[in-house]
PDB file of N, CA and C in Angstrom:
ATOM      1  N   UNK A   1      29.586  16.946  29.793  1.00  0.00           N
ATOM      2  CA  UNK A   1      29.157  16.390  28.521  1.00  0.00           C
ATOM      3  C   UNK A   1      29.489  17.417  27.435  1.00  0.00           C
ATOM      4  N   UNK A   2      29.867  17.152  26.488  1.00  0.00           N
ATOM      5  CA  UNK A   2      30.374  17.969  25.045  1.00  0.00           C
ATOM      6  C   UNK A   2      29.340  17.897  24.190  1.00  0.00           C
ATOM      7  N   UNK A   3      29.183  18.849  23.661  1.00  0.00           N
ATOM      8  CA  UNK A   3      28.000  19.556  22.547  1.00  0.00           C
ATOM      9  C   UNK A   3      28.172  18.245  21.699  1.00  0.00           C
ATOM     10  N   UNK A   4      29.039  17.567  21.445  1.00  0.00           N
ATOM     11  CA  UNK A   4      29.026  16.533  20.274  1.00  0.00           C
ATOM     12  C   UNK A   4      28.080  15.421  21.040  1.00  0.00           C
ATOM     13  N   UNK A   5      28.275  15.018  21.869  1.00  0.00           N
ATOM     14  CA  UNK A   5      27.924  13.893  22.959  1.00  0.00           C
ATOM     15  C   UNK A   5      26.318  14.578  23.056  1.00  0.00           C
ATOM     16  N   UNK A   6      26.068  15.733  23.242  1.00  0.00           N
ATOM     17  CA  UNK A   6      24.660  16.246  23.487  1.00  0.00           C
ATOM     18  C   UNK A   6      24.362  16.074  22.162  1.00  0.00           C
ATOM     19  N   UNK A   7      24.631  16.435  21.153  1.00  0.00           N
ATOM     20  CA  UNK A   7      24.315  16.470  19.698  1.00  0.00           C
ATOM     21  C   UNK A   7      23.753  15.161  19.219  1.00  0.00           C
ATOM     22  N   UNK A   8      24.649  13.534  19.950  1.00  0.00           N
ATOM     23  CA  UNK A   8      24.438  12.531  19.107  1.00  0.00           C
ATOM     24  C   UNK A   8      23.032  11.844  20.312  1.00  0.00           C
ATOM     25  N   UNK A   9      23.084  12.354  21.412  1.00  0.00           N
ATOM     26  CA  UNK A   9      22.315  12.126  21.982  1.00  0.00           C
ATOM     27  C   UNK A   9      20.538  12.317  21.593  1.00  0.00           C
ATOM     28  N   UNK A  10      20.454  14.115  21.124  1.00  0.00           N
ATOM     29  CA  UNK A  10      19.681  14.729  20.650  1.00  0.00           C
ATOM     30  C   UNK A  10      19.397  13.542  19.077  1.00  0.00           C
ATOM     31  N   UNK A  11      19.969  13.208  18.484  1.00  0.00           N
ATOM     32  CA  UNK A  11      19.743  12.275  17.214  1.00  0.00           C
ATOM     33  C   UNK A  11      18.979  11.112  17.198  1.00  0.00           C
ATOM     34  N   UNK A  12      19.956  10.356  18.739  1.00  0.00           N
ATOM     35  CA  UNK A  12      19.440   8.956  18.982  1.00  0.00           C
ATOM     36  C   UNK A  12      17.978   9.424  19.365  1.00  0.00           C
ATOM     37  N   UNK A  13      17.694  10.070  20.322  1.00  0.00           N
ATOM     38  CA  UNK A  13      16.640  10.005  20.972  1.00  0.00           C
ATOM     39  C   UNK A  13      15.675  10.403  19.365  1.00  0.00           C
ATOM     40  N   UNK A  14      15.839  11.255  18.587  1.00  0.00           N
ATOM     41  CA  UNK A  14      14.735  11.460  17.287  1.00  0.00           C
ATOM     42  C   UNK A  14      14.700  10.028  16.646  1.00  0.00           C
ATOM     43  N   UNK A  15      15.973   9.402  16.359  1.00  0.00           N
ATOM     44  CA  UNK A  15      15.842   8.463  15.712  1.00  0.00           C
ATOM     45  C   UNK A  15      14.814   7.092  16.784  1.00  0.00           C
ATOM     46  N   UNK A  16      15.031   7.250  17.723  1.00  0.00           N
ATOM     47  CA  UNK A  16      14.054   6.106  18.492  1.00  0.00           C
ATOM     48  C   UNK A  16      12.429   7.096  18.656  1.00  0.00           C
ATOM     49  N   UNK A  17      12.313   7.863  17.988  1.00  0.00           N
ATOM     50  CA  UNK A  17      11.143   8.938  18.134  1.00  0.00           C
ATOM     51  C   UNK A  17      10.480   8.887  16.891  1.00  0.00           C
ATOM     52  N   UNK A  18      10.892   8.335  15.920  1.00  0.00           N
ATOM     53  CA  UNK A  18      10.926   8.044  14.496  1.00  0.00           C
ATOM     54  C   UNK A  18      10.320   6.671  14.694  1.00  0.00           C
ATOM     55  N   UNK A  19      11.620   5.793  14.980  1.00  0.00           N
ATOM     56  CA  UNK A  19      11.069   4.270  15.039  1.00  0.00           C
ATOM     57  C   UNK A  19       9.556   4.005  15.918  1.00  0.00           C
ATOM     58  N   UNK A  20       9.307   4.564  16.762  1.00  0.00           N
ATOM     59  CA  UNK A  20       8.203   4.474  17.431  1.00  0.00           C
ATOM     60  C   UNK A  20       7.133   4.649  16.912  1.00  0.00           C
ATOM     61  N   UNK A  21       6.918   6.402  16.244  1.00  0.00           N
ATOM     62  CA  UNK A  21       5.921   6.307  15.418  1.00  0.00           C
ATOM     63  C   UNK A  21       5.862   5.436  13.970  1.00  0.00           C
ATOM     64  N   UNK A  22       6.804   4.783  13.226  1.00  0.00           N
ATOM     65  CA  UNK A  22       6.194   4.029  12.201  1.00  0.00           C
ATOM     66  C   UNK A  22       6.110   2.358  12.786  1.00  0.00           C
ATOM     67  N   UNK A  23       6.273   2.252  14.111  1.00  0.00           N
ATOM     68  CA  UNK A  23       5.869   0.661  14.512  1.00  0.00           C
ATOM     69  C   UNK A  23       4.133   1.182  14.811  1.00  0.00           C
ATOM     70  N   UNK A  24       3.625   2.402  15.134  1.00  0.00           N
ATOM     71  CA  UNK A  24       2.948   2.712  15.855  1.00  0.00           C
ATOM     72  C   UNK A  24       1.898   2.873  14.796  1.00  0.00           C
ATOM     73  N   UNK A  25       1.878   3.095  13.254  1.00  0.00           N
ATOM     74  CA  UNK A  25       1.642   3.446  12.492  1.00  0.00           C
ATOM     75  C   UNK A  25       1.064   2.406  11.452  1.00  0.00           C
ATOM     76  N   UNK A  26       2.689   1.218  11.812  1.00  0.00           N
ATOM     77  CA  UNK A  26       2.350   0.284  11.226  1.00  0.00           C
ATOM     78  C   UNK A  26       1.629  -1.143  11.884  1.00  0.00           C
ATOM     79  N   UNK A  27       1.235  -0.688  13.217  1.00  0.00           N
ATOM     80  CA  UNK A  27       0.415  -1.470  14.200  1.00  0.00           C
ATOM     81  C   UNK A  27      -1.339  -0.999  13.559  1.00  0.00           C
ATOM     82  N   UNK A  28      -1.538   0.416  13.567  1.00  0.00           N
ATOM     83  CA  UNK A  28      -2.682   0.617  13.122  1.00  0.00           C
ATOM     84  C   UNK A  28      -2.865   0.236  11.976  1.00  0.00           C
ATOM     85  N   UNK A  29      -2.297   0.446  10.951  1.00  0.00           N
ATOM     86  CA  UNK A  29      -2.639  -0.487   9.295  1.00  0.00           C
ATOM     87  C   UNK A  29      -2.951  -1.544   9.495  1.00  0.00           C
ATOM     88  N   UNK A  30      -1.938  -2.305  10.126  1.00  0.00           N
ATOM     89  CA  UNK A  30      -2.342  -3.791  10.290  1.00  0.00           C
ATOM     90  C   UNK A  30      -4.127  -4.010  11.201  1.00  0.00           C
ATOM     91  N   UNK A  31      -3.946  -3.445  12.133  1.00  0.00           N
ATOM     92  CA  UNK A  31      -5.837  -3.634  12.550  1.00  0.00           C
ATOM     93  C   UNK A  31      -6.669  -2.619  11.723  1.00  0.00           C
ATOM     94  N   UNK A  32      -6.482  -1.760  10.982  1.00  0.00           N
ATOM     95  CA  UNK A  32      -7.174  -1.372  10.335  1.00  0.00           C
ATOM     96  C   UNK A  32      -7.691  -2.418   8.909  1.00  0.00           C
ATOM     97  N   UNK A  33      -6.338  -2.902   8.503  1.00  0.00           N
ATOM     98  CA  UNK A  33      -7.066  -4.282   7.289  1.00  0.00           C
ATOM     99  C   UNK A  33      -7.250  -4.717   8.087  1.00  0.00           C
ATOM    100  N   UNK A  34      -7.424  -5.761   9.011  1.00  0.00           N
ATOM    101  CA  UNK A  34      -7.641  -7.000   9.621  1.00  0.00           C
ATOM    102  C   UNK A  34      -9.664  -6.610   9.737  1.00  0.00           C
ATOM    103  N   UNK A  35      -9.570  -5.579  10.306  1.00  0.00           N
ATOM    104  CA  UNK A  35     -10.653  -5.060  10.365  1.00  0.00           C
ATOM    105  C   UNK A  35     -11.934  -4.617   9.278  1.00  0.00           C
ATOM    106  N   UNK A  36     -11.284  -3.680   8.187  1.00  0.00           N
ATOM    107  CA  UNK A  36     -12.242  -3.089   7.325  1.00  0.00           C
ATOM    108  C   UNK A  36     -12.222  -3.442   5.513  1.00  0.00           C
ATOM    109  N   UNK A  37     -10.684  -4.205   5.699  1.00  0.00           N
ATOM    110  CA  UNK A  37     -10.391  -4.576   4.296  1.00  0.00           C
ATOM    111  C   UNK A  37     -10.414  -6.017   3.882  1.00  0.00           C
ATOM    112  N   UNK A  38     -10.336  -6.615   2.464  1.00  0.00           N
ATOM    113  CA  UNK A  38      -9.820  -7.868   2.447  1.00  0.00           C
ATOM    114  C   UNK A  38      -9.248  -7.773   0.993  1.00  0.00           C
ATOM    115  N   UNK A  39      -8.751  -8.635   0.795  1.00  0.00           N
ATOM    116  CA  UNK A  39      -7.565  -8.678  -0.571  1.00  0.00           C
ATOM    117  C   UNK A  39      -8.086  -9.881  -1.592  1.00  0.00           C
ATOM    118  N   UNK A  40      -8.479  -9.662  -2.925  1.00  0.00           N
ATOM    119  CA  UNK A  40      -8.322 -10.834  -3.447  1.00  0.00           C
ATOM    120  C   UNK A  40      -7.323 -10.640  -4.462  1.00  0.00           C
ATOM    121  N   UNK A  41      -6.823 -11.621  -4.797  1.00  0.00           N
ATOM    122  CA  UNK A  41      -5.380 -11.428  -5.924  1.00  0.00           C
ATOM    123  C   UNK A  41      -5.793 -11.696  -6.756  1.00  0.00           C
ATOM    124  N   UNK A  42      -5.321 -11.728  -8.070  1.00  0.00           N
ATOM    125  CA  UNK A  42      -4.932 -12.022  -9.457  1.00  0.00           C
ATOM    126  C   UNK A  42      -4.066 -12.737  -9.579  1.00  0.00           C
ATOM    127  N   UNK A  43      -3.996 -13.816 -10.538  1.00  0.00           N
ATOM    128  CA  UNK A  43      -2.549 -13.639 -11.527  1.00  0.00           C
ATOM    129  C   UNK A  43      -2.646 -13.730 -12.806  1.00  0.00           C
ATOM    130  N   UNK A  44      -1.682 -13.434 -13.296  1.00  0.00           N
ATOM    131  CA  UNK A  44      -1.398 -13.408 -15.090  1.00  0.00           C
ATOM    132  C   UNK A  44      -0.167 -13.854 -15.592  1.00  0.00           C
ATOM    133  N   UNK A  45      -0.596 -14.733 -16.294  1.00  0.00           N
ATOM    134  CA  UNK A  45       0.560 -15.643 -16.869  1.00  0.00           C
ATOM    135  C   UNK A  45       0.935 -14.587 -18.016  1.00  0.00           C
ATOM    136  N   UNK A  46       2.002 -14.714 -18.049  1.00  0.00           N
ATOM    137  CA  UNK A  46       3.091 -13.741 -18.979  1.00  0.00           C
ATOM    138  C   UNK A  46       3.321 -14.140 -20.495  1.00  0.00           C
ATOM    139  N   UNK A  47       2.585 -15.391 -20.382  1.00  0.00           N
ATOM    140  CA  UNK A  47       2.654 -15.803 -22.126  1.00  0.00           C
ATOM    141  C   UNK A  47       1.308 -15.654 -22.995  1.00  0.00           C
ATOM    142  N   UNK A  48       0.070 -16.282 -21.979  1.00  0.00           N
ATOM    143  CA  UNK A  48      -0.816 -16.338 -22.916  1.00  0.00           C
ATOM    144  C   UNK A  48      -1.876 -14.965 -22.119  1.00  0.00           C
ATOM    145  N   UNK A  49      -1.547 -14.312 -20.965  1.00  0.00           N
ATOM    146  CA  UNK A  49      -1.988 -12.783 -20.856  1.00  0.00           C
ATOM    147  C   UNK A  49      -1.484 -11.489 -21.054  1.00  0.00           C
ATOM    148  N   UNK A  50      -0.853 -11.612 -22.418  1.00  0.00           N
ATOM    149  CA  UNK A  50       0.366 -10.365 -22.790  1.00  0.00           C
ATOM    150  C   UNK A  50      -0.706  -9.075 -23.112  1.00  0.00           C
ATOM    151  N   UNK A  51      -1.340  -9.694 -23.335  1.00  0.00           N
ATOM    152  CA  UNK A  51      -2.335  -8.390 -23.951  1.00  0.00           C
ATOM    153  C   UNK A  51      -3.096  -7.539 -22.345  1.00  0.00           C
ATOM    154  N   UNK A  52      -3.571  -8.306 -21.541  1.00  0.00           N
ATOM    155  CA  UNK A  52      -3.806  -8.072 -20.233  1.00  0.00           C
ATOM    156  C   UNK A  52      -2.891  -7.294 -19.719  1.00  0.00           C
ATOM    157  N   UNK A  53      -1.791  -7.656 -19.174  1.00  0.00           N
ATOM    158  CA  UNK A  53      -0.651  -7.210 -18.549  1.00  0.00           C
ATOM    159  C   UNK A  53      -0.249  -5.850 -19.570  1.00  0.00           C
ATOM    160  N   UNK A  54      -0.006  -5.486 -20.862  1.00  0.00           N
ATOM    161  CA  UNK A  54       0.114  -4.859 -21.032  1.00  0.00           C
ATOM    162  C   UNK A  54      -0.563  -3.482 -21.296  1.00  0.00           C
ATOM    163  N   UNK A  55      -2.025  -3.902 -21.454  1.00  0.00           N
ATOM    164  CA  UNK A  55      -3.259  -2.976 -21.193  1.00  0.00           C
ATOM    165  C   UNK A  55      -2.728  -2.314 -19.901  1.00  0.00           C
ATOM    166  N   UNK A  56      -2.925  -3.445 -18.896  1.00  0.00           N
ATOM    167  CA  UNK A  56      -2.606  -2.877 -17.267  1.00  0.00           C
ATOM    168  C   UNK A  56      -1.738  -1.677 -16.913  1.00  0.00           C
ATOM    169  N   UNK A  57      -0.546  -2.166 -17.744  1.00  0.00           N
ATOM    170  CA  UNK A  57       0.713  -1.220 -17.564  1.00  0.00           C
ATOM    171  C   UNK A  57       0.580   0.136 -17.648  1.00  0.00           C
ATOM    172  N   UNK A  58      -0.351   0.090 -18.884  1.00  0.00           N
ATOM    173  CA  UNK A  58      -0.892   1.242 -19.831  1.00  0.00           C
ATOM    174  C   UNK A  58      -2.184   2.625 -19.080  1.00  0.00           C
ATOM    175  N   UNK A  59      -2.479   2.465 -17.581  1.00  0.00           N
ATOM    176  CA  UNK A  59      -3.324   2.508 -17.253  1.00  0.00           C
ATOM    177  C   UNK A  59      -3.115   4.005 -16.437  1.00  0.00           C
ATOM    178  N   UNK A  60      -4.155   4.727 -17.059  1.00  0.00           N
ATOM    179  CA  UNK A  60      -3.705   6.129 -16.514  1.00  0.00           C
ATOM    180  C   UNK A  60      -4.100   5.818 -14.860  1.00  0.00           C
ATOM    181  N   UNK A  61      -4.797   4.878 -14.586  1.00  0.00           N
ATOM    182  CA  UNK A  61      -5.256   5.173 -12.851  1.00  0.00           C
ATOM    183  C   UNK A  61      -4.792   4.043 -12.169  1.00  0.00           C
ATOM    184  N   UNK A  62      -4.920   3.750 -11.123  1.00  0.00           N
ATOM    185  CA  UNK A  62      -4.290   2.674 -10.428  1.00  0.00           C
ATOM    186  C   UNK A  62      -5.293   1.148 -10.817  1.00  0.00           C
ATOM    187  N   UNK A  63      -4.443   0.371 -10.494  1.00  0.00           N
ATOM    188  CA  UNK A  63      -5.091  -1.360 -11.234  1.00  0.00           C
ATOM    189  C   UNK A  63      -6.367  -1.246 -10.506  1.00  0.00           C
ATOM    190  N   UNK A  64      -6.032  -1.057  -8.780  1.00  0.00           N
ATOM    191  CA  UNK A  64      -6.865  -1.128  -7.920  1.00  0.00           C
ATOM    192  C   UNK A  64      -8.558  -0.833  -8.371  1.00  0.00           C
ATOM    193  N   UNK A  65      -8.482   0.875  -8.788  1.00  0.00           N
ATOM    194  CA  UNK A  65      -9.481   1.721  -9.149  1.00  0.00           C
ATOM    195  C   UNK A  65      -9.902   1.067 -10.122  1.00  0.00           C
ATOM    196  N   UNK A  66      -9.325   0.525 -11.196  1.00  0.00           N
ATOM    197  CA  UNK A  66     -10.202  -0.005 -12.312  1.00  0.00           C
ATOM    198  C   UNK A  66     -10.585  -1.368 -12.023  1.00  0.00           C
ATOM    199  N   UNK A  67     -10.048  -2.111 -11.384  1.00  0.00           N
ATOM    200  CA  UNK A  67     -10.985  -3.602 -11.244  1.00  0.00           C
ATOM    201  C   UNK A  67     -12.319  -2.739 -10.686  1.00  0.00           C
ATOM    202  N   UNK A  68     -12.332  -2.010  -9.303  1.00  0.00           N
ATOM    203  CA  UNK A  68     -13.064  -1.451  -9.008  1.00  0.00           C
ATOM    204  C   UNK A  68     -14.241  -0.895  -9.862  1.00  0.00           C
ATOM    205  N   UNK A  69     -14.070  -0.029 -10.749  1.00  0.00           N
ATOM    206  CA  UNK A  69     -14.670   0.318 -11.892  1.00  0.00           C
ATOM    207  C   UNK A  69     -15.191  -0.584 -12.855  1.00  0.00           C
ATOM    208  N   UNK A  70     -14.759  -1.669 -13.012  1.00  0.00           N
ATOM    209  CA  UNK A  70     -15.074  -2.671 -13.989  1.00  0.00           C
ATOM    210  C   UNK A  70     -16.098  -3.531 -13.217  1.00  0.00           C
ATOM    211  N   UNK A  71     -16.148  -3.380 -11.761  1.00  0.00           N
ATOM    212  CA  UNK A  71     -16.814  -4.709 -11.211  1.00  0.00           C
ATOM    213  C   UNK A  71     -18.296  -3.599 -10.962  1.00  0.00           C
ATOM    214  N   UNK A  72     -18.243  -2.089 -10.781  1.00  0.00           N
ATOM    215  CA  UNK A  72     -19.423  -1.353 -10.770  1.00  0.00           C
ATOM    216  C   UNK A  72     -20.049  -1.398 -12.127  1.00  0.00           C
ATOM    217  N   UNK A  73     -19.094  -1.175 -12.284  1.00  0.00           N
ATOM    218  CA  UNK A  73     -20.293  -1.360 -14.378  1.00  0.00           C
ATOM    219  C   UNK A  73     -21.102  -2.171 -14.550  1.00  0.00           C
ATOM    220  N   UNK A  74     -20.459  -3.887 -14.044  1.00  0.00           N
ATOM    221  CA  UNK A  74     -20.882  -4.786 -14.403  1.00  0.00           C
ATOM    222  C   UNK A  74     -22.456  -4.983 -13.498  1.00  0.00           C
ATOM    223  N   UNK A  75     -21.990  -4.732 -12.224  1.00  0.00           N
ATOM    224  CA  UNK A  75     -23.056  -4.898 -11.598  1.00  0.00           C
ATOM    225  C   UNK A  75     -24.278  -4.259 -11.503  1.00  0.00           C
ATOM    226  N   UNK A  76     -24.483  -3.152 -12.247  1.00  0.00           N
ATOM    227  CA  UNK A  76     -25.098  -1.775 -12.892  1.00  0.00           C
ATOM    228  C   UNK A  76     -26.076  -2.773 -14.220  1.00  0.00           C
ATOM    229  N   UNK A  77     -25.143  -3.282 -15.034  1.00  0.00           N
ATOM    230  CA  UNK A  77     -25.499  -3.825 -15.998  1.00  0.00           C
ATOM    231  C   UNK A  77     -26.343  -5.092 -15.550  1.00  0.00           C
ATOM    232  N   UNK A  78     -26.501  -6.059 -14.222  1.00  0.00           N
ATOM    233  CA  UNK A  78     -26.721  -6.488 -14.075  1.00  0.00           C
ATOM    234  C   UNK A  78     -28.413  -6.224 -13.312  1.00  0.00           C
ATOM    235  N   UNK A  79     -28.284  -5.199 -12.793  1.00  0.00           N
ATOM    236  CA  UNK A  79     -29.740  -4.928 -11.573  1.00  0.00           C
ATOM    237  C   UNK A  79     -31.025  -5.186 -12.199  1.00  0.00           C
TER     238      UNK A  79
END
């Protein structure tokens, strides 16, 4: 066997060493939401929520964190 032949060998085998851990990775995400998370969406119409969408854009922290933030306030305000 030739150092090249050992060389591409040494590659394949990382590259199927690679693929393994992000199926492996992306097996746990998936039961990890299925499990501890759930999603509700939004949408925003682009004509009559310009002001929305562009606030959003504008947003030093992630959308996520501030619905988050907006739904603690409220419920604060509410007790």
């Amino acid at each position: 066997m030739t150092e090249q032949e050992e060389k591409e060998i040494l590659e394949k085998a990382e590259e199927i060493k690679k693929e393994k851990a992000a199926a492996k990775k992306k097996a746990y995400k998936k039961e990890y939401n299925q499990n501890k998370a759930i999603t509700k969406g939004l949408q925003f119409n682009k004509n009559t929520d310009k002001d929305i969408i562009n606030h959003i854009n504008k947003l030093d922290q992630s959308f996520n964190g501030y619905i988050k933030e907006l739904i603690r306030k409220d419920m604060k305000n509410h007790e």
